[in-house]
Protein backbone atom coordinates (compact mmCIF):
# COMPACT_ATOMS: atom_id res chain seq x y z
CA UNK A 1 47.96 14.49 -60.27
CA UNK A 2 48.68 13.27 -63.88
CA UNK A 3 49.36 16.48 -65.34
CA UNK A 4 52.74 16.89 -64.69
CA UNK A 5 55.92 14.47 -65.55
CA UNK A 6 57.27 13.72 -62.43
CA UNK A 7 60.39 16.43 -63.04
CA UNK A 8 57.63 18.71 -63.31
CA UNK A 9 58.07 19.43 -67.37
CA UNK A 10 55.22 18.34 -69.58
CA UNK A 11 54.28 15.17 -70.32
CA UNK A 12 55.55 13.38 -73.43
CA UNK A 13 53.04 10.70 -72.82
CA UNK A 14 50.31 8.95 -70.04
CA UNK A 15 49.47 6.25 -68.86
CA UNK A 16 46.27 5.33 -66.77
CA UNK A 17 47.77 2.46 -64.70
CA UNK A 18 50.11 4.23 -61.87
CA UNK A 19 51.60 7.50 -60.60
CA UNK A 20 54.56 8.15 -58.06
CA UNK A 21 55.69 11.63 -56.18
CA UNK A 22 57.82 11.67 -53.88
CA UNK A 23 54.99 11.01 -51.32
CA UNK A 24 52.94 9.09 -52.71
CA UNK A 25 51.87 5.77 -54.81
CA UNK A 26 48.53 5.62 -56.49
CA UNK A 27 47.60 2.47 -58.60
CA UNK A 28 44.17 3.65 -60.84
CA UNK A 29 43.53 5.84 -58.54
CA UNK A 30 43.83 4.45 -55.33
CA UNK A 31 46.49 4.60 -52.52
CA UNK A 32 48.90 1.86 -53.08
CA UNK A 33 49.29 2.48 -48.81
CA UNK A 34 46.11 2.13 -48.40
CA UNK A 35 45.66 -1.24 -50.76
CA UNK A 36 48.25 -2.74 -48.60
CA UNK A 37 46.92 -5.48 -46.11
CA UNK A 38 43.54 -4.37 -47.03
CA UNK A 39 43.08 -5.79 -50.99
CA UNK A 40 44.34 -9.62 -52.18
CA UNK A 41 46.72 -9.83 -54.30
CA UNK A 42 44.87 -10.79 -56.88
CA UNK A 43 42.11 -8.44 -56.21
CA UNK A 44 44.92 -5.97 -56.95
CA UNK A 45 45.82 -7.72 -60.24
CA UNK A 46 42.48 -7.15 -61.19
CA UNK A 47 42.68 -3.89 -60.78
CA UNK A 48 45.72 -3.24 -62.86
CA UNK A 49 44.29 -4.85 -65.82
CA UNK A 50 40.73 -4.15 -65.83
CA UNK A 51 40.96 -0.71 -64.16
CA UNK A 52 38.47 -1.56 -61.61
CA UNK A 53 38.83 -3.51 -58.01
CA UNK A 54 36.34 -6.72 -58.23
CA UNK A 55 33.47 -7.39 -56.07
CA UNK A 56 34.35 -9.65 -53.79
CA UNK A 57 32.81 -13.08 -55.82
CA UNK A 58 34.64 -12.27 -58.74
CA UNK A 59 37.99 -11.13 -56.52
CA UNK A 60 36.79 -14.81 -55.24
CA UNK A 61 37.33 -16.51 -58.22
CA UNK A 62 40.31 -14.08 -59.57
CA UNK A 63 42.20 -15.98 -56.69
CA UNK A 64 40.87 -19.31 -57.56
CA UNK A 65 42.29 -19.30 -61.42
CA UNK A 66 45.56 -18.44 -60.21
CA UNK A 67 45.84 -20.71 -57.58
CA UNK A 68 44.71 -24.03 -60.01
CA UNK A 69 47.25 -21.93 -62.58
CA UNK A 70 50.55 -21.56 -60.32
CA UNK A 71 52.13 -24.83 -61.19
CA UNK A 72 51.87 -28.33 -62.75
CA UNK A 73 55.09 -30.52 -62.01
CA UNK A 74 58.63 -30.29 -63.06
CA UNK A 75 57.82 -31.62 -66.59
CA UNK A 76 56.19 -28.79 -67.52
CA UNK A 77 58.02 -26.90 -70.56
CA UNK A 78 58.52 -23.77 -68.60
CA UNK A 79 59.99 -25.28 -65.43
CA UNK A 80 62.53 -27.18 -67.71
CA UNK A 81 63.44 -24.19 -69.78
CA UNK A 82 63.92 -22.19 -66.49
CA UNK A 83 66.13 -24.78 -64.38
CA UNK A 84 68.01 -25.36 -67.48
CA UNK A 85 68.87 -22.06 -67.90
CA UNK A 86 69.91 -22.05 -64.04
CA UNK A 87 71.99 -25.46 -64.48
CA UNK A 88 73.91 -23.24 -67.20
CA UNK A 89 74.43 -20.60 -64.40
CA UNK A 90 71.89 -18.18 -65.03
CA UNK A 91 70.39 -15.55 -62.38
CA UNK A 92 67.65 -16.76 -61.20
CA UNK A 93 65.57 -13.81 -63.00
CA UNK A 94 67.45 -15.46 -65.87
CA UNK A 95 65.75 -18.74 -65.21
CA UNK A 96 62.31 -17.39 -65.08
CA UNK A 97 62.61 -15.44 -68.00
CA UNK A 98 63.85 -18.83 -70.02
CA UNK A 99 60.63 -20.41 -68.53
CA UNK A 100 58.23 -17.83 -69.25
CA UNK A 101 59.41 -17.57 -73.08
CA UNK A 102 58.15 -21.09 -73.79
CA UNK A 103 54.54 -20.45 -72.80
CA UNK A 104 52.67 -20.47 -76.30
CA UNK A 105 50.03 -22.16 -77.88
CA UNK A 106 50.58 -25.43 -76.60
CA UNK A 107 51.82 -24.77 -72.62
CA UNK A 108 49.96 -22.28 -70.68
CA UNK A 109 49.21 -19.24 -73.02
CA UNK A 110 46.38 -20.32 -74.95
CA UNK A 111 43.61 -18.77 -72.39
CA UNK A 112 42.95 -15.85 -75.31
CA UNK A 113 42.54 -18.54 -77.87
CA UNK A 114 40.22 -20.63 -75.67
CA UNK A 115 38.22 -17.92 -75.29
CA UNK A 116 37.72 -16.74 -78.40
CA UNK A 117 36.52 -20.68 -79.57
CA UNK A 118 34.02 -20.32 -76.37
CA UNK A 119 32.61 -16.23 -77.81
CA UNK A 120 32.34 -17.97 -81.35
CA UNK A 121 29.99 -21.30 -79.78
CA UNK A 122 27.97 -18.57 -77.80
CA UNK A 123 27.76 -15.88 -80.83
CA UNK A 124 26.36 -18.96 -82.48
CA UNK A 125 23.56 -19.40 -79.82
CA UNK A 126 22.55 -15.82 -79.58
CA UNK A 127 22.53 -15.27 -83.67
CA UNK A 128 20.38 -18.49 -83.80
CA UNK A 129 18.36 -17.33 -81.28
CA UNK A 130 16.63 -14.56 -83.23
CA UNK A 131 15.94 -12.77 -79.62
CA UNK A 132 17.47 -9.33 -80.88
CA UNK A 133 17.53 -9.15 -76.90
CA UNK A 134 20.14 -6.07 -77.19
CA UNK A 135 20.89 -3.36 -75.14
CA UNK A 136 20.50 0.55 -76.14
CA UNK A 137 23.68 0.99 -78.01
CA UNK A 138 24.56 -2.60 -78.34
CA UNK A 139 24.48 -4.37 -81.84
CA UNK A 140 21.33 -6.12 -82.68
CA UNK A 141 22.12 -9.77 -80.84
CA UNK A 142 24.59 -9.35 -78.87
CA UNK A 143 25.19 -10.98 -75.56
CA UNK A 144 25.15 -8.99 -72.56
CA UNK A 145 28.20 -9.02 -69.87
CA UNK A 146 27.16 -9.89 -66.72
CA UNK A 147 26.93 -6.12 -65.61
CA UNK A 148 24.62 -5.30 -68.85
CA UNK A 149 22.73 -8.45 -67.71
CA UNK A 150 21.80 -7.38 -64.47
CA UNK A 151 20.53 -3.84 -65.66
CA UNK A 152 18.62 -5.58 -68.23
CA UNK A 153 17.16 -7.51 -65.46
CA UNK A 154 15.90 -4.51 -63.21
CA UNK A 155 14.65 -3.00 -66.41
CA UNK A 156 12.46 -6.16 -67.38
CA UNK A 157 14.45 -6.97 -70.98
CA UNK A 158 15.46 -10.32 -71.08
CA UNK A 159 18.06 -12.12 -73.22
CA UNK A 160 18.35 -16.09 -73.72
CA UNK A 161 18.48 -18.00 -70.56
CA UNK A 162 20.56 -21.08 -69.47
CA UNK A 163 17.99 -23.86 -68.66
CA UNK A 164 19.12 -26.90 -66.28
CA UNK A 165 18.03 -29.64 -67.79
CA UNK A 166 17.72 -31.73 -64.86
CA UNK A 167 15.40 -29.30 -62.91
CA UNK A 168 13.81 -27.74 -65.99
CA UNK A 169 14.43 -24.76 -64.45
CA UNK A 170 16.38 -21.24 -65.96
CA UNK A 171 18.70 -19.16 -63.98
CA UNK A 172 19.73 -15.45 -64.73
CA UNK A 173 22.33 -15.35 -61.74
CA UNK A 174 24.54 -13.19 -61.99
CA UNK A 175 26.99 -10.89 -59.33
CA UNK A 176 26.83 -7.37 -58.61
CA UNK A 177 28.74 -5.59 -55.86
CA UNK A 178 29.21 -8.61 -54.30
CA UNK A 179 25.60 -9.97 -54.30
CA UNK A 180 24.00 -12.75 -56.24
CA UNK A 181 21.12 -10.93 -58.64
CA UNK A 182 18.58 -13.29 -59.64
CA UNK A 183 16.16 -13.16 -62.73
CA UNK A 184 13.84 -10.52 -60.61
CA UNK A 185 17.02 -8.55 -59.83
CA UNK A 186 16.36 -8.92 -56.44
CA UNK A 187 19.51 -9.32 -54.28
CA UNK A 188 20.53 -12.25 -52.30
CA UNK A 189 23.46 -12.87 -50.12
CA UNK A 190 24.29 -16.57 -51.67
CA UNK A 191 23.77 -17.92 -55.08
CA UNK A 192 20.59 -19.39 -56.32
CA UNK A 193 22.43 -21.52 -58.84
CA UNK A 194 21.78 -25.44 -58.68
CA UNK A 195 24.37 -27.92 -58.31
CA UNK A 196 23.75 -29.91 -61.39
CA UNK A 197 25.96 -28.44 -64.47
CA UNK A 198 23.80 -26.52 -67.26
CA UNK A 199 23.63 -28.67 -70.15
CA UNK A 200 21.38 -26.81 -72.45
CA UNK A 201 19.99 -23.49 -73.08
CA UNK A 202 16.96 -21.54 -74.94
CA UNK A 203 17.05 -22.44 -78.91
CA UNK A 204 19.28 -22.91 -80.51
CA UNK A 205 20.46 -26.06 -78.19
CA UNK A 206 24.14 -25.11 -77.46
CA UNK A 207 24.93 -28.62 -78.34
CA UNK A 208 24.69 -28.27 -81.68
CA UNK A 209 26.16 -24.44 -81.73
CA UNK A 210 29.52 -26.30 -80.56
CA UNK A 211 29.40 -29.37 -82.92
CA UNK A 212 29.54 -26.85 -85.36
CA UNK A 213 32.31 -25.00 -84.40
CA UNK A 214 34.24 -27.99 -84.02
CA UNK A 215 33.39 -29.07 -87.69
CA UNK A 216 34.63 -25.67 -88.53
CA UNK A 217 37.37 -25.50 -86.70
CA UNK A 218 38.91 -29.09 -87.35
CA UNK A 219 38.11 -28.75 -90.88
CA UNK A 220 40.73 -26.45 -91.43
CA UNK A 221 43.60 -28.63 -89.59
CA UNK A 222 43.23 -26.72 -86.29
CA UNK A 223 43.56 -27.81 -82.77
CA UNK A 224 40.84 -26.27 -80.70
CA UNK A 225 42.53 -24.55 -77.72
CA UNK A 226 41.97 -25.27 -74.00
CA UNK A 227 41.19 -28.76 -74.75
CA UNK A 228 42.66 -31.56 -74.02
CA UNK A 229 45.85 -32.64 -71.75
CA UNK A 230 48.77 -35.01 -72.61
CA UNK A 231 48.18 -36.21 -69.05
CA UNK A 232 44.61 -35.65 -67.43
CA UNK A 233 43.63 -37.60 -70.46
CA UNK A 234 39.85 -38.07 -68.38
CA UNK A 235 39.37 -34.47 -66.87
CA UNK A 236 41.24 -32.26 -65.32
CA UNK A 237 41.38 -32.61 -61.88
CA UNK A 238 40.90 -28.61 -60.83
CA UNK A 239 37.91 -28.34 -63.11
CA UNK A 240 35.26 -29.27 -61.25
CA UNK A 241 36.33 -27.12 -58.38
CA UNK A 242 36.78 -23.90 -60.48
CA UNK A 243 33.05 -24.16 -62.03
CA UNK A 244 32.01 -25.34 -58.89
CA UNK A 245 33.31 -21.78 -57.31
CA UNK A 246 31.90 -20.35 -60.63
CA UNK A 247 28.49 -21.63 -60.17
CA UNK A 248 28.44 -20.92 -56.21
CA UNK A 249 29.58 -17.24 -57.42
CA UNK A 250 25.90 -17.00 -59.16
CA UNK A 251 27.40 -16.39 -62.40
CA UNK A 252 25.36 -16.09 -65.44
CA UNK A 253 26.57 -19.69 -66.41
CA UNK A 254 27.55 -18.91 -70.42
CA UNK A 255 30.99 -19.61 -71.07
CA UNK A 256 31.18 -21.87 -68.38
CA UNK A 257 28.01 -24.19 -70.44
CA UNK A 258 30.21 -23.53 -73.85
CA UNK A 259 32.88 -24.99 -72.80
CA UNK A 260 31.17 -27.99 -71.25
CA UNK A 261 29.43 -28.36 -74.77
CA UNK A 262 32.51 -28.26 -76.49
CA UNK A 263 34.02 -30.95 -74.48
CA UNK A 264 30.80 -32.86 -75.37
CA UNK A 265 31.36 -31.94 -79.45
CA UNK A 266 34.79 -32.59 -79.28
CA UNK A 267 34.29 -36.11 -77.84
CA UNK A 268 31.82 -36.85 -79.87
CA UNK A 269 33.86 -35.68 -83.38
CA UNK A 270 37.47 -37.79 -82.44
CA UNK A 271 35.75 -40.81 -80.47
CA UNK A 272 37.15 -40.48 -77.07
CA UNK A 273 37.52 -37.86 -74.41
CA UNK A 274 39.11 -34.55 -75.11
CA UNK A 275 38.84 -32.60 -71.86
CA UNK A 276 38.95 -29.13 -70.71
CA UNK A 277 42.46 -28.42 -69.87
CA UNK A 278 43.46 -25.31 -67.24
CA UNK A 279 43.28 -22.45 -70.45
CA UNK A 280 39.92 -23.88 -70.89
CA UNK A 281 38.59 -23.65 -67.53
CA UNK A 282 40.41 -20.16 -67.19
CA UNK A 283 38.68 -18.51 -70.00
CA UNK A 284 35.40 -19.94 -68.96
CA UNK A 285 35.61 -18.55 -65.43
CA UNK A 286 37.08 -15.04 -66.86
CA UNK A 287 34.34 -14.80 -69.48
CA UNK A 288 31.63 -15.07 -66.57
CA UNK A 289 33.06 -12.28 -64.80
CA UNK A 290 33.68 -10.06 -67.89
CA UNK A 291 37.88 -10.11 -67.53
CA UNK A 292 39.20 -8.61 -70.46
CA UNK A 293 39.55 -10.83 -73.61
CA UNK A 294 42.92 -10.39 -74.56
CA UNK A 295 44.21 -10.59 -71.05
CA UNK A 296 43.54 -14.24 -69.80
CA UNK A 297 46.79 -15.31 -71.26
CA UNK A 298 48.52 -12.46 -69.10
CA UNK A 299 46.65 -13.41 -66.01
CA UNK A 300 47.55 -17.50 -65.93
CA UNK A 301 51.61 -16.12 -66.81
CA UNK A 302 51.18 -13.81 -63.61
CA UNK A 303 50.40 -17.08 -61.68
CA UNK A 304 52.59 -19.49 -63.48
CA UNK A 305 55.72 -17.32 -62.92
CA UNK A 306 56.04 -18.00 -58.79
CA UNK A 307 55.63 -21.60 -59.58
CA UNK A 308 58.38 -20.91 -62.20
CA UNK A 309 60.21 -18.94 -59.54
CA UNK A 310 59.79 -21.68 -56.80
CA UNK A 311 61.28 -24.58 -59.23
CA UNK A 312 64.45 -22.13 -60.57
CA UNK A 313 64.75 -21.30 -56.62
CA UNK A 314 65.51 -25.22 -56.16
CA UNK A 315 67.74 -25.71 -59.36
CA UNK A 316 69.63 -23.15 -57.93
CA UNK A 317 69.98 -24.53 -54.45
CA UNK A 318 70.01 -28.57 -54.54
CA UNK A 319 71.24 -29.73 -58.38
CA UNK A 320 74.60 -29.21 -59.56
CA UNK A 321 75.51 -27.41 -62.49
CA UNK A 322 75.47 -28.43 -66.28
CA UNK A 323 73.74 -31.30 -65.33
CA UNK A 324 71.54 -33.19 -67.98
CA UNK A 325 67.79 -32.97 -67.23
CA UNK A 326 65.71 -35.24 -67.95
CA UNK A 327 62.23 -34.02 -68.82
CA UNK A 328 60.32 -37.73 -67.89
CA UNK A 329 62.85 -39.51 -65.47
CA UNK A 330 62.16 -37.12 -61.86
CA UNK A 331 60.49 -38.17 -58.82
CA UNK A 332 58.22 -35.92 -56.22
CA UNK A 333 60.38 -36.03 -53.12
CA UNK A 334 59.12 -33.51 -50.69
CA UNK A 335 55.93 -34.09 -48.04
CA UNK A 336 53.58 -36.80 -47.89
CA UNK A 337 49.80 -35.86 -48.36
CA UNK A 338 48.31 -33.99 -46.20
CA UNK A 339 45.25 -31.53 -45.50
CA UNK A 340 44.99 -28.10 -44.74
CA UNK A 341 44.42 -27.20 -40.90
């Protein structure tokens, strides 16, 4: 189907994401017809950026992240960039665009960066380790994704293990077409994963694997991304439902143990809380399902823009124009509380 441009002349160039005729829509290979009504949106997102539809955990959790991500309040950079730009009489693609273009390092698209400070506490663990626990064709050390876990599994190899320091006990959960795999590789249709977080793993404690990175890290001047909120100054209040998913999902448990240990090193290095913010959380939950590295950042923008959307949608429709916006001095005005039916 790809062989052809589609005037029939040979191809300048490819791509491996989506193909029209006149007949037909194909996204990586599937129907885009047939995806309709049948496949979440996000599942589908997935899909697009990873090549592959999820199972349905991670397509579970997929949804979750960019739910927690779509919004957070009209003082949010973005949303004041975008109804600016529609107080000024911009379209309201306009108005999104303004929004999106202040997501950086500091608001919303530092997922990538938290990840990478999560990879560099865990790289610590697994080189301290000494296991050499690596798969044929994988570099001596390395940790396994949660795919390359489960095969190790069934084939008896095992690589360090998260241990729950309340029960003393270590889980190897992890999902596979929809299943939670334990240790044994035996299937099971809900996850064996306790309640109580993971706060330590095999040696090298994964305490001290993150109070080193933090040294590192703040020792050259630099703010450790997904950490810390000018707000939810405490914790965040969608964390503990995201891990929560996470950890009912039967994932392995790594990133989302890093990041809780970095929390812990970071508090511990300044004096006073410094909690995981919404990157943070996000780039725990992606590495547990394998989502590509470099595209957490793209994932939270896909959420982020409808909220963006929603908020340039009501500049556009209740405020008049050139009006001075205050980014501090607004008020919620719209339903009481309420829960869903």
């Amino acid at each position: 189907m790809g062989s052809r441009a589609a005037n029939g002349s040979a191809p300048d160039w490819s791509t491996a994401l989506s193909a029209t005729t006149a007949e037909h829509i194909s996204l990586r290979g599937y129907d885009l017809a047939q995806l309709i009504g049948t496949v979440p949106f996000p599942a589908v997102v997935h899909l697009l950026y990873t090549g592959e539809l999820p199972d349905a955990a991670t397509a579970r959790l997929i949804d979750a992240v960019m739910v927690a991500s779509i919004d957070h309040g009209a003082g949010a950079p973005s949303v004041l960039a975008a109804r600016t730009a529609i107080s000024g009489g911009a379209t309201l693609q306009a108005g999104a665009a303004a929004g999106l273009l202040t997501l950086g390092e500091h608001h919303g698209a530092a997922v990538d960066a938290a990840r990478d400070v999560l990879e560099s506490v865990l790289d610590t663990v697994v080189a301290g380790s000494g296991s050499g626990f690596g798969l044929p064709g994988e570099a001596h050390g390395a940790r396994p994704t949660p795919r390359e876990q489960a095969a190790a599994d069934k084939a008896g190899h095992r690589y360090p293990t998260l241990v729950h320091e309340q029960t003393g006990t270590a889980k190897q959960a992890v999902v596979d077409g929809g299943a939670a795999v334990d240790a044994a590789g035996a299937g099971d249709e809900t996850s064996t994963a306790p309640p109580d977080r993971p706060t330590a793993v095999a040696a090298p404690d994964l305490a001290a694997a993150a109070d080193g990175v933090v040294a590192a890290v703040r020792a050259e001047g630099r703010r450790i991304a997904g950490f810390g909120h000018r707000q939810h100054r405490e914790q965040d209040p969608r964390l503990d439902r995201l891990f929560g998913l996470a950890r009912e999902a039967g994932v392995p448990g790594w990133h989302l143990a890093a990041a809780e240990a970095i929390e812990g090193a970071l508090g511990r290095s300044v004096g006073r809380p410094v909690p995981i913010n919404i990157d943070g959380a996000t780039a725990a939950v992606l590495g547990e399902v394998g989502f590509p590295r470099d595209l957490g950042n793209a994932l939270f923008i896909a959420a982020r823009l409808a909220g963006v959307l929603a908020h340039a949608n009501e500049e556009r429709q209740t405020m008049s124009p050139m009006r001075r916006i205050d980014p501090v001095r607004h008020a919620y005005a719209g339903p009481d509380p309420r829960e869903l039916p």
